[in-house]
C-alpha atoms as a PDB file:
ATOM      1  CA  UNK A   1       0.000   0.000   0.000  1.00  0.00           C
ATOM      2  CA  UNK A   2       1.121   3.311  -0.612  1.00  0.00           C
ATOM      3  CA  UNK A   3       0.590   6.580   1.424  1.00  0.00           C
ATOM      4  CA  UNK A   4       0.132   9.729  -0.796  1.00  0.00           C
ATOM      5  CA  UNK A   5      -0.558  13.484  -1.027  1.00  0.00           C
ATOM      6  CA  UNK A   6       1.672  15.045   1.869  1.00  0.00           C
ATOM      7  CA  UNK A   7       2.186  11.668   3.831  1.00  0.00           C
ATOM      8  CA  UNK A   8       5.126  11.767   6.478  1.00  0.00           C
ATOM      9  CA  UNK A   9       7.554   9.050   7.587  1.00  0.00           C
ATOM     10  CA  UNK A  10       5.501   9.087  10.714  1.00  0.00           C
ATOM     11  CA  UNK A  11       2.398   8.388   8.828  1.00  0.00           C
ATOM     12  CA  UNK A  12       3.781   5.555   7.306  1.00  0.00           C
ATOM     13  CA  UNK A  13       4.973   4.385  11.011  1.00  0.00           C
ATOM     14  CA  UNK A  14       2.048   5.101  12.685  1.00  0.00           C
ATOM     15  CA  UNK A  15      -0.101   3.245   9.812  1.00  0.00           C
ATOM     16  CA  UNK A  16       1.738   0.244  10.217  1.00  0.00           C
ATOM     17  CA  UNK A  17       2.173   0.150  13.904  1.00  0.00           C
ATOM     18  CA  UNK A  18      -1.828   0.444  13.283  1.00  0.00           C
ATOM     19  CA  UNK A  19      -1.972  -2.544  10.832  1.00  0.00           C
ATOM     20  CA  UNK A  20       0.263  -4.696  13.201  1.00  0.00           C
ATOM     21  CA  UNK A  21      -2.421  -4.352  16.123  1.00  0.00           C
ATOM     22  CA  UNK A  22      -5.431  -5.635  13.969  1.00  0.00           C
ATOM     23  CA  UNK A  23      -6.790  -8.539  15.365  1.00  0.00           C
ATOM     24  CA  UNK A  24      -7.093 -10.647  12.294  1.00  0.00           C
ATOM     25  CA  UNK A  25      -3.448  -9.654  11.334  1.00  0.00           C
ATOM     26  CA  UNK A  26      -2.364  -9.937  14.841  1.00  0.00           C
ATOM     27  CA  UNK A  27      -3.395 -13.583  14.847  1.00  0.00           C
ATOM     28  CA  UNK A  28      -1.192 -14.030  11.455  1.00  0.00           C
ATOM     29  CA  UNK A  29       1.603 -12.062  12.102  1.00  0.00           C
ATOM     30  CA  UNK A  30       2.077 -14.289  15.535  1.00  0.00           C
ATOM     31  CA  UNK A  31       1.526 -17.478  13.455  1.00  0.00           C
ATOM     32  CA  UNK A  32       4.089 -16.409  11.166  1.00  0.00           C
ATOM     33  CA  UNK A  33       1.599 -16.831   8.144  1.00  0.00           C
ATOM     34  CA  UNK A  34       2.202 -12.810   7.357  1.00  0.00           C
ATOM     35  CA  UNK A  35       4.689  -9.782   7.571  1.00  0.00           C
ATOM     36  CA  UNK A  36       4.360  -6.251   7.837  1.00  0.00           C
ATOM     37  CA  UNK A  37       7.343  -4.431   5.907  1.00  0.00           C
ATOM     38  CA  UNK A  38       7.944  -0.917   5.105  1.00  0.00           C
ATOM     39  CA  UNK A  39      10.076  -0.396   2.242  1.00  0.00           C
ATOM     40  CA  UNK A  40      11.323   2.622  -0.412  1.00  0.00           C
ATOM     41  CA  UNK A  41       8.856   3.556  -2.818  1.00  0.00           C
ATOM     42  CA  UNK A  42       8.803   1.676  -5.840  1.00  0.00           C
ATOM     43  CA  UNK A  43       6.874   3.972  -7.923  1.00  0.00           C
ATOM     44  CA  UNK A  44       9.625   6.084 -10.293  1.00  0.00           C
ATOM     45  CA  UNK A  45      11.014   9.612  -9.838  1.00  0.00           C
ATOM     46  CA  UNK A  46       9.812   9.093  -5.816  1.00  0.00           C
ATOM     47  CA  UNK A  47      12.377   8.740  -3.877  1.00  0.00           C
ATOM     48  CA  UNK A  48      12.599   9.527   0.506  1.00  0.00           C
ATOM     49  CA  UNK A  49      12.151  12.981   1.043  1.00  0.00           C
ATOM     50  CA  UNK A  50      10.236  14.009  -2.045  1.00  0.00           C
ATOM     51  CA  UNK A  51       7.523  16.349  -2.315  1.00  0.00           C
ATOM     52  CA  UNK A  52       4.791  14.004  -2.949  1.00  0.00           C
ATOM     53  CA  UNK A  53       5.249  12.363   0.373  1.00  0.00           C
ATOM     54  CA  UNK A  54       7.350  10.147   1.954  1.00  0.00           C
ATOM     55  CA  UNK A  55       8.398   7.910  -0.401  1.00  0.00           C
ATOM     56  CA  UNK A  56       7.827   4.537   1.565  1.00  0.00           C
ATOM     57  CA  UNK A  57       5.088   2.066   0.588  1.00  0.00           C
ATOM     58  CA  UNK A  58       3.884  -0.631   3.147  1.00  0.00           C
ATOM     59  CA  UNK A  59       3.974  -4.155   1.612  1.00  0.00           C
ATOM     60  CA  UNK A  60       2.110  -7.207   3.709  1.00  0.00           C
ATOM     61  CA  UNK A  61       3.861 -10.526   2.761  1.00  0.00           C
ATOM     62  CA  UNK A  62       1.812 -13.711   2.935  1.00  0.00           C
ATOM     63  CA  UNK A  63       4.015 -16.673   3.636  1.00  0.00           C
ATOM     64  CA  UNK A  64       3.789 -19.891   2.227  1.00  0.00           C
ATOM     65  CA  UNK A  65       1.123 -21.575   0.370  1.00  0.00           C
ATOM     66  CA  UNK A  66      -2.103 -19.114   0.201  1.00  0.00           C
ATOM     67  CA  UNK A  67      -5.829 -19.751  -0.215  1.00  0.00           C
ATOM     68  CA  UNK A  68      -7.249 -17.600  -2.210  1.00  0.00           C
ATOM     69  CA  UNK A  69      -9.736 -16.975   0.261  1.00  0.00           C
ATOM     70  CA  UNK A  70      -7.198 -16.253   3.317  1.00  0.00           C
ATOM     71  CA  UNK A  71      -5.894 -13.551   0.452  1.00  0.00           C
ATOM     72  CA  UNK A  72      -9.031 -12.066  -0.015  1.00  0.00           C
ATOM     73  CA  UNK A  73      -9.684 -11.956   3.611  1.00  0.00           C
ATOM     74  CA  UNK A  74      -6.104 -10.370   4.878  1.00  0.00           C
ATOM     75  CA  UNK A  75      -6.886  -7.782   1.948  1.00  0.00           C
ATOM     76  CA  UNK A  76     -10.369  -6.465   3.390  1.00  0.00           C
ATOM     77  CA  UNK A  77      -9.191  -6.309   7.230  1.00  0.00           C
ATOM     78  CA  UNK A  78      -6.043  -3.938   5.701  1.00  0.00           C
ATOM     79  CA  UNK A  79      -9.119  -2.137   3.684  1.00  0.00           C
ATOM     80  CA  UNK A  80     -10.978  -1.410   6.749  1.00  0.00           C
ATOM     81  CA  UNK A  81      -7.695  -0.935   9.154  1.00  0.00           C
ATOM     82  CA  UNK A  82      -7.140   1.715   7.019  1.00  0.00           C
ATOM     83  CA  UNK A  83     -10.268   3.132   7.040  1.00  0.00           C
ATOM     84  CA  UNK A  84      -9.984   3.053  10.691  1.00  0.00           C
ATOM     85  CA  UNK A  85      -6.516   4.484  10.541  1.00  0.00           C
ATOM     86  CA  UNK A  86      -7.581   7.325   8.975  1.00  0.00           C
ATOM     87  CA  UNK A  87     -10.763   7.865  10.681  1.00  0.00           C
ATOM     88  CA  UNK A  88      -8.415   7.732  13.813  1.00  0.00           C
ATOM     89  CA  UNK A  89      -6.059  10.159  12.714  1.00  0.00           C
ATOM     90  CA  UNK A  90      -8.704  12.640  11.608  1.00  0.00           C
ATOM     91  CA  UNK A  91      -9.422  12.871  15.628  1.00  0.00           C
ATOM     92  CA  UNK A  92      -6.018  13.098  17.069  1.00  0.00           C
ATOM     93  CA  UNK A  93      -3.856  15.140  14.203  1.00  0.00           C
ATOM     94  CA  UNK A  94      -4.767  18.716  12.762  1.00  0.00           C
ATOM     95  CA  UNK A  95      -5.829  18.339   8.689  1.00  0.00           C
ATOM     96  CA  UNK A  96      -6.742  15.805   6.499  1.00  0.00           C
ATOM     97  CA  UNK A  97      -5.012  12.137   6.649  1.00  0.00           C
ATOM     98  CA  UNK A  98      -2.430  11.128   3.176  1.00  0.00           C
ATOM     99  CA  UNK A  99      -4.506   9.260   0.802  1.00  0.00           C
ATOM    100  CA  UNK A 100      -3.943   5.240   1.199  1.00  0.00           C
ATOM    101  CA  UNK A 101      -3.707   3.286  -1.731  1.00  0.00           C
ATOM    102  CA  UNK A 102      -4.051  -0.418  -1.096  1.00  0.00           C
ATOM    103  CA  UNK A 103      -3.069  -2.542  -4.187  1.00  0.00           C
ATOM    104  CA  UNK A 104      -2.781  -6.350  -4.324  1.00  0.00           C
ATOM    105  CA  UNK A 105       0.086  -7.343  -6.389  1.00  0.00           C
ATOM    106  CA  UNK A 106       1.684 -10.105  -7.179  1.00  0.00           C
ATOM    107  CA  UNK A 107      -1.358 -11.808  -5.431  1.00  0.00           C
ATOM    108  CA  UNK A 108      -0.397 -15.678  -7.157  1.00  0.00           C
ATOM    109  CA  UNK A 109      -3.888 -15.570  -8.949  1.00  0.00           C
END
């Protein structure tokens, strides 16, 4: 997932950190079924620092062999944690959250 339009590092930290304490990927993280990783953005001329945010994208790693429907469920709850997320963040932080973009790729389908 990517973080967009004005998005600090702290976003991205805080986003996670909110990710990692959803129940449903609690449950998988602990089972080692599923990793939360921040990384550099991928998408080109965005580097760390730039002015369209910054410039780390959130990947969730599914390990071993998937279901298809374990996939489609891990890909709602991040949906709706980040729904929460920003819902949360409206309450707590002064303007509007960074627009979330949650993309499966490289789903195995």
């Amino acid at each position: 997932m990517r973080l967009a339009r004005g998005a600090s590092e702290g976003d991205v930290g805080a986003l996670k950190a909110w990710l990692e304490r959803e129940r449903k990927l609690e449950g998988l993280r602990s089972s080692g079924e599923l990793e939360i990783q921040e990384r550099a953005g991928t998408e080109e001329g965005r580097g760390p620092g730039s002015p369209m945010g910054a410039g780390l994208d959130i990947v969730l790693v599914l390990i071993g062999a998937v279901a298809p429907k374990l996939f489609d469920e891990v890909y709602e709850q991040v949906k709706s944690g980040v729904r929460a997320w920003r819902e949360n963040r409206r309450s707590v932080e002064s303007g509007e959250p960074p627009e979330v973009e949650v993309t499966p790729e490289g789903d195995g389908r």
